[in-house]
Protein backbone atom coordinates (compact mmCIF):
# COMPACT_ATOMS: atom_id res chain seq x y z
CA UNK A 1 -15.12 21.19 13.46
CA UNK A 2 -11.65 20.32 14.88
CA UNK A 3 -13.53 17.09 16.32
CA UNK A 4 -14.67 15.90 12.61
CA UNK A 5 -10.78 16.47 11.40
CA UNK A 6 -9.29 14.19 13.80
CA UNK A 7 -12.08 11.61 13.62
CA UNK A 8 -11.34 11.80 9.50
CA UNK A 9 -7.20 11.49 10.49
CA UNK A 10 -7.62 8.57 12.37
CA UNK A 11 -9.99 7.52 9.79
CA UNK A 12 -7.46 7.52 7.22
CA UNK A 13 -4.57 6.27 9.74
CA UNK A 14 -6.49 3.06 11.18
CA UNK A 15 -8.57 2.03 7.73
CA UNK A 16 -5.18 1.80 5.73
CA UNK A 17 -3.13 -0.18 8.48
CA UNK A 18 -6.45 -2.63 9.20
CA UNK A 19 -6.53 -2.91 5.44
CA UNK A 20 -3.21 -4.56 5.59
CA UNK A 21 -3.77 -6.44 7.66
CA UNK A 22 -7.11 -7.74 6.51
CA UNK A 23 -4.83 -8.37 3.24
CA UNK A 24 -3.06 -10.91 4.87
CA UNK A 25 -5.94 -12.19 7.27
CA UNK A 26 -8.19 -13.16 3.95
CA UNK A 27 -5.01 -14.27 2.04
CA UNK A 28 -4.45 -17.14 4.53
CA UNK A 29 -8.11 -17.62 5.60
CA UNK A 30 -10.45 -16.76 2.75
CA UNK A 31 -8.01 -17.29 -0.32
CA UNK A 32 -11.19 -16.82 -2.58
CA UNK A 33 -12.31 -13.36 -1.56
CA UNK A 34 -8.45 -12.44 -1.75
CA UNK A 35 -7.92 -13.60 -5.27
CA UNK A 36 -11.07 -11.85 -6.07
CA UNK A 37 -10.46 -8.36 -4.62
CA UNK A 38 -6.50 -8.85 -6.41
CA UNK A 39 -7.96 -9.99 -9.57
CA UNK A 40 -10.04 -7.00 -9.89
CA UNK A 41 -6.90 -4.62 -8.49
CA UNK A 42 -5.66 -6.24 -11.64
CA UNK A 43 -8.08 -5.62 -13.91
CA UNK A 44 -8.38 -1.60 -13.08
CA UNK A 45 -4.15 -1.85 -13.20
CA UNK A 46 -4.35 -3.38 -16.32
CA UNK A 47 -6.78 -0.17 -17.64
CA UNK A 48 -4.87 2.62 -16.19
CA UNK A 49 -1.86 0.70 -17.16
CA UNK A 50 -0.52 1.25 -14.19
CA UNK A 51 2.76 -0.54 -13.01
CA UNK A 52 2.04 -1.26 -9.16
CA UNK A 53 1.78 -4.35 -7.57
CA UNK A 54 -2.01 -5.52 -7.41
CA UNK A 55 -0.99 -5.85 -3.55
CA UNK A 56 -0.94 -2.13 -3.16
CA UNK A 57 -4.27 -1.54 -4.96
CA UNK A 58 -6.09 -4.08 -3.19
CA UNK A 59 -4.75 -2.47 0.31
CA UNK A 60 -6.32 0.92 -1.18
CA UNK A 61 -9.46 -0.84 -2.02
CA UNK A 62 -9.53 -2.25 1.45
CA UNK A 63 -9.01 1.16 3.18
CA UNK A 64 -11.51 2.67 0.86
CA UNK A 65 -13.99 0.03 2.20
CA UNK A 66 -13.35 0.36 5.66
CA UNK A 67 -13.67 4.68 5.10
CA UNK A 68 -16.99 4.29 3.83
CA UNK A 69 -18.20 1.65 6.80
CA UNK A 70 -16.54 4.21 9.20
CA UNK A 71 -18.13 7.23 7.51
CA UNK A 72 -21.03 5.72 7.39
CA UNK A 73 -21.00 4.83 11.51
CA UNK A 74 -19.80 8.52 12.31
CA UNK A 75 -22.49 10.20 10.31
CA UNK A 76 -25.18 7.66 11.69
CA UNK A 77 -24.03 8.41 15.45
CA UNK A 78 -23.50 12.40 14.69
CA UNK A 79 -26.21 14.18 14.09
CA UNK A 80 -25.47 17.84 14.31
């Protein structure tokens, strides 16, 4: 068990800093997919009427992304 908490740490640890970073990556590269992803961050701001920056949202949607891939990979290569 100790194995599966650090693999869901570092989970948590890499998928938010590569979501940054992937923020910025498809901000300069792929300017529609960002304004897509931030328009949406907007859009569920805008209904929890929440004051962040659609920035910070779109990072969490990122990370949340990148959990699921990674989630998805660890329970496809552990099988016990």
């Amino acid at each position: 068990m100790k194995k599966h908490g650090f693999s869901h740490g570092a989970a948590v640890l890499v998928c938010t800093i590569s979501s940054a970073l992937l923020v910025d990556v498809l901000r300069k590269h792929v300017p529609v997919v960002h304004d897509a992803v931030e328009n949406f961050a907007k859009y569920l701001l805008g209904i929890f009427q929440f004051t962040n920056p659609p920035e910070h949202l779109a990072i969490l949607l990122y990370a949340t992304l990148l959990a699921v891939v990674w989630g998805v990979a660890f329970a496809l290569m552990h099988k016990d």
